[in-house]
Protein backbone atom coordinates (compact mmCIF):
# COMPACT_ATOMS: atom_id res chain seq x y z
CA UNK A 1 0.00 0.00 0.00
CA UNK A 2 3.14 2.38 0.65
CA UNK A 3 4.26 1.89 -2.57
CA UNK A 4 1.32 2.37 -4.55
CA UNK A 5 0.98 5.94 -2.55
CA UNK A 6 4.40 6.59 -3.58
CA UNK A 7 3.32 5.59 -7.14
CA UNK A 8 0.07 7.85 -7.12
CA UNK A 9 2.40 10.65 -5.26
CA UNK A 10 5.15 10.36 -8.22
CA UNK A 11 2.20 10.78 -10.52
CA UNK A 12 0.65 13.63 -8.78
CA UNK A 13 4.39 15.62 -8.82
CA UNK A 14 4.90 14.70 -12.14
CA UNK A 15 1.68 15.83 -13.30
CA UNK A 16 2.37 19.27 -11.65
CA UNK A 17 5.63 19.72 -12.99
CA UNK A 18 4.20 18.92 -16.50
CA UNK A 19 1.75 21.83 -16.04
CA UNK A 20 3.80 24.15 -14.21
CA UNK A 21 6.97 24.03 -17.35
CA UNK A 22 3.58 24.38 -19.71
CA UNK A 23 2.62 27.71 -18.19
CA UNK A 24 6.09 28.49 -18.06
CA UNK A 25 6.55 28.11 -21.79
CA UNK A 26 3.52 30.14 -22.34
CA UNK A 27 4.79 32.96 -20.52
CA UNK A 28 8.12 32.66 -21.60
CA UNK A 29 7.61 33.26 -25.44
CA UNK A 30 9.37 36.57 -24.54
CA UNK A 31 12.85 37.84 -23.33
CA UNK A 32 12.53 40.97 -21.14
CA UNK A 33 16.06 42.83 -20.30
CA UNK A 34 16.12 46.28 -18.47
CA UNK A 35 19.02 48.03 -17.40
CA UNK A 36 21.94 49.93 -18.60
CA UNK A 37 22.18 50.44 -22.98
CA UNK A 38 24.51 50.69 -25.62
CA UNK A 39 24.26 50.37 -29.53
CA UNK A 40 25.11 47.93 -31.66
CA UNK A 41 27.14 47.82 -34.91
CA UNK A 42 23.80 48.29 -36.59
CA UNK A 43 23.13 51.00 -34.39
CA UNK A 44 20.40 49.42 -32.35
CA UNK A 45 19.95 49.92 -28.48
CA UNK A 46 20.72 46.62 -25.92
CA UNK A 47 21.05 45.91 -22.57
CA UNK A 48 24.74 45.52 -21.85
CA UNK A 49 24.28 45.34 -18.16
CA UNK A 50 21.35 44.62 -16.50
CA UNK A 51 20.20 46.50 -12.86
CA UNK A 52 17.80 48.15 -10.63
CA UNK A 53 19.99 51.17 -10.20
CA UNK A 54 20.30 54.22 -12.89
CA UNK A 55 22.37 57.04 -12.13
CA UNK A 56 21.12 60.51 -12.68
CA UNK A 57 23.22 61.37 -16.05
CA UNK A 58 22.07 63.98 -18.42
CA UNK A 59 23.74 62.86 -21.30
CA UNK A 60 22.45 61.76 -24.97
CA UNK A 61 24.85 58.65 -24.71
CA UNK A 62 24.09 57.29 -21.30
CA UNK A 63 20.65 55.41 -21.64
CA UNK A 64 19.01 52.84 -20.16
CA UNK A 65 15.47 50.53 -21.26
CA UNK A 66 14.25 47.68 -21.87
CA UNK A 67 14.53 44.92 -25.16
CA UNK A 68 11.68 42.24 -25.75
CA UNK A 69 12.97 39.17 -27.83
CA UNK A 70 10.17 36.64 -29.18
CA UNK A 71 11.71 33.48 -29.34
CA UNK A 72 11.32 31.72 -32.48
CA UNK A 73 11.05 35.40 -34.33
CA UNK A 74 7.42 37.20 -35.54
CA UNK A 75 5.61 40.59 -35.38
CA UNK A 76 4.30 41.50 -31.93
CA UNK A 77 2.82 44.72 -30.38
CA UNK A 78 5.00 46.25 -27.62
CA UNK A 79 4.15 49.32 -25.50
CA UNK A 80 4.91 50.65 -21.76
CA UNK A 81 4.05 52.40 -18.97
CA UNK A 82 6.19 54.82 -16.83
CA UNK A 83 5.20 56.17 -13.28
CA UNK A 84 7.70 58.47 -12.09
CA UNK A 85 8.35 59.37 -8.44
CA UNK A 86 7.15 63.09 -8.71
CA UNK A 87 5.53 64.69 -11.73
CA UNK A 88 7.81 65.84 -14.65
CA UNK A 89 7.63 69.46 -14.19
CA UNK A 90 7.22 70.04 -17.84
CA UNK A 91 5.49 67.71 -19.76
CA UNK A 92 5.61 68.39 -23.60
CA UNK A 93 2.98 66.70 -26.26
CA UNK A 94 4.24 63.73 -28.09
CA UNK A 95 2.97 61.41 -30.86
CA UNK A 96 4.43 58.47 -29.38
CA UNK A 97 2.49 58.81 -26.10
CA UNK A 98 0.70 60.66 -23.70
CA UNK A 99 1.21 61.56 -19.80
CA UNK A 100 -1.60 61.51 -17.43
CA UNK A 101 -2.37 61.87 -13.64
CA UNK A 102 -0.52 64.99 -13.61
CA UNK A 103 2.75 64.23 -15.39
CA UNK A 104 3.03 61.33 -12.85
CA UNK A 105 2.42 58.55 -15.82
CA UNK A 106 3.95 58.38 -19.40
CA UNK A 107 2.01 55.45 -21.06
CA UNK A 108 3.26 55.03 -25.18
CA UNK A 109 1.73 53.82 -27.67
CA UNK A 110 1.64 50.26 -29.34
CA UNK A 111 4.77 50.04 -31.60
CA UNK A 112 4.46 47.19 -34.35
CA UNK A 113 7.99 45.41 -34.44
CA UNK A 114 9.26 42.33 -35.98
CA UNK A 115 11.39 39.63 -33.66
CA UNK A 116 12.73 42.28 -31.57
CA UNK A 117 11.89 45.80 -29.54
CA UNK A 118 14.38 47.91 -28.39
CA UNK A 119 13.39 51.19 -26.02
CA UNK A 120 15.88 52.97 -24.65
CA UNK A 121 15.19 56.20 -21.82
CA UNK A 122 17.88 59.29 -21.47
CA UNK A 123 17.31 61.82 -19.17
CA UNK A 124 16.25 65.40 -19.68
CA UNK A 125 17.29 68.18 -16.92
CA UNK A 126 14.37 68.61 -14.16
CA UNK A 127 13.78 64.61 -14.49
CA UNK A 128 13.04 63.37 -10.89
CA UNK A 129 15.23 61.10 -8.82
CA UNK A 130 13.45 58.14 -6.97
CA UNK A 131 11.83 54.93 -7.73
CA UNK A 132 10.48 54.88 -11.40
CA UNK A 133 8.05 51.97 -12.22
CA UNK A 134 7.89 50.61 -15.83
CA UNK A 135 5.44 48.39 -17.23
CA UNK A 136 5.98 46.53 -20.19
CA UNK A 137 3.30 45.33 -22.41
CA UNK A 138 3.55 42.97 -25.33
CA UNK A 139 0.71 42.01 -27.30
CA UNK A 140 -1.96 44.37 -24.92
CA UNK A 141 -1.06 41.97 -21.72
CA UNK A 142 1.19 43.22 -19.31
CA UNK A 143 4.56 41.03 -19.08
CA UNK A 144 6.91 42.46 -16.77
CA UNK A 145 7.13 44.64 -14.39
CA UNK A 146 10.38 47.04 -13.11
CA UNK A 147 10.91 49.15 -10.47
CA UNK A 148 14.28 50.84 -10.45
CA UNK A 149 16.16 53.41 -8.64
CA UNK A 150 17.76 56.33 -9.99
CA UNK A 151 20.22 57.78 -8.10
CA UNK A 152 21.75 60.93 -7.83
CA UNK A 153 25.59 60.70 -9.34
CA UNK A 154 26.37 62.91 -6.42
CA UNK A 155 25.27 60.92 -3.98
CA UNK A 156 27.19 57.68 -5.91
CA UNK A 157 30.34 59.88 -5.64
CA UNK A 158 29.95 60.85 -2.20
CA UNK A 159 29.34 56.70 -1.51
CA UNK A 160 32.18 55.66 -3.56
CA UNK A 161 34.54 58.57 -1.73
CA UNK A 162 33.19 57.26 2.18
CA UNK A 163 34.56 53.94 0.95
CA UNK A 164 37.64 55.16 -0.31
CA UNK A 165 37.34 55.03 -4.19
């Protein structure tokens, strides 16, 4: 009778792992990377290092984002969401989005792309510092979600110099 428990109970797990590396395929028809960016030879954006922390650099060449690979290639719908941690003072018009709640939220629009998306973020002066939130929608469903830090280089300085960098 132990055994046949066993049996049933080797069944049962088996069964669950099945299931569980099905839904796992499902969701996983997509490769989400956010973090630092840099281009390519072909001059597209990708995420050399991945992280949770962005330091405060106005600069055209320091950008971080996101990429979304489909595995196995095809066209797919990608937009995004971004709450920032205070309102941006000065929120212009754009055709590839709108903001909302005050300047709080930056929501684009759905952007048509074949195999792979590519979205990199520089920052203007007046930009807040704080947590940011990003959402990242493929296909109208939400697929990942980011919260990252961006920091202050002064404050990065002053924490590299207290441990004697």
């Amino acid at each position: 009778m132990k055994n046949l428990n066993c049996i049933r109970l080797l069944i049962i797990a088996s069964f669950a792992v099945f299931v569980q590396s099905g839904t796992q395929a499902i969701a996983g028809n997509y490769k989400i990377s956010f973090g630092l960016m840099n281009k390519n030879a072909e001059g597209m954006a990708f995420v050399f290092h991945e992280t949770r922390h962005i330091d405060f650099r106005v600069d055209p060449s320091y950008a971080h984002g996101f990429t979304v690979q489909r595995k196995g290639g095809g066209q797919f719908m990608v937009s995004y969401a971004v709450r920032f941690p205070e309102p941006i003072k000065a929120p212009g018009s754009s055709d590839a989005g709108r903001y909302s709640e005050g300047g709080h939220v930056y929501t684009s629009l759905d952007q048509l792309v074949w195999d792979r998306a590519s979205v990199p973020f520089v920052f203007d002066e007046g930009d807040p510092i704080g947590i940011y939130e990003l959402s990242i929608f493929v296909d109208g469903k939400l697929r990942e979600k980011v919260v990252y830090e961006v920091e202050s280089t002064e404050s990065v300085d002053d924490f590299d110099k207290d441990l004697g960098f």
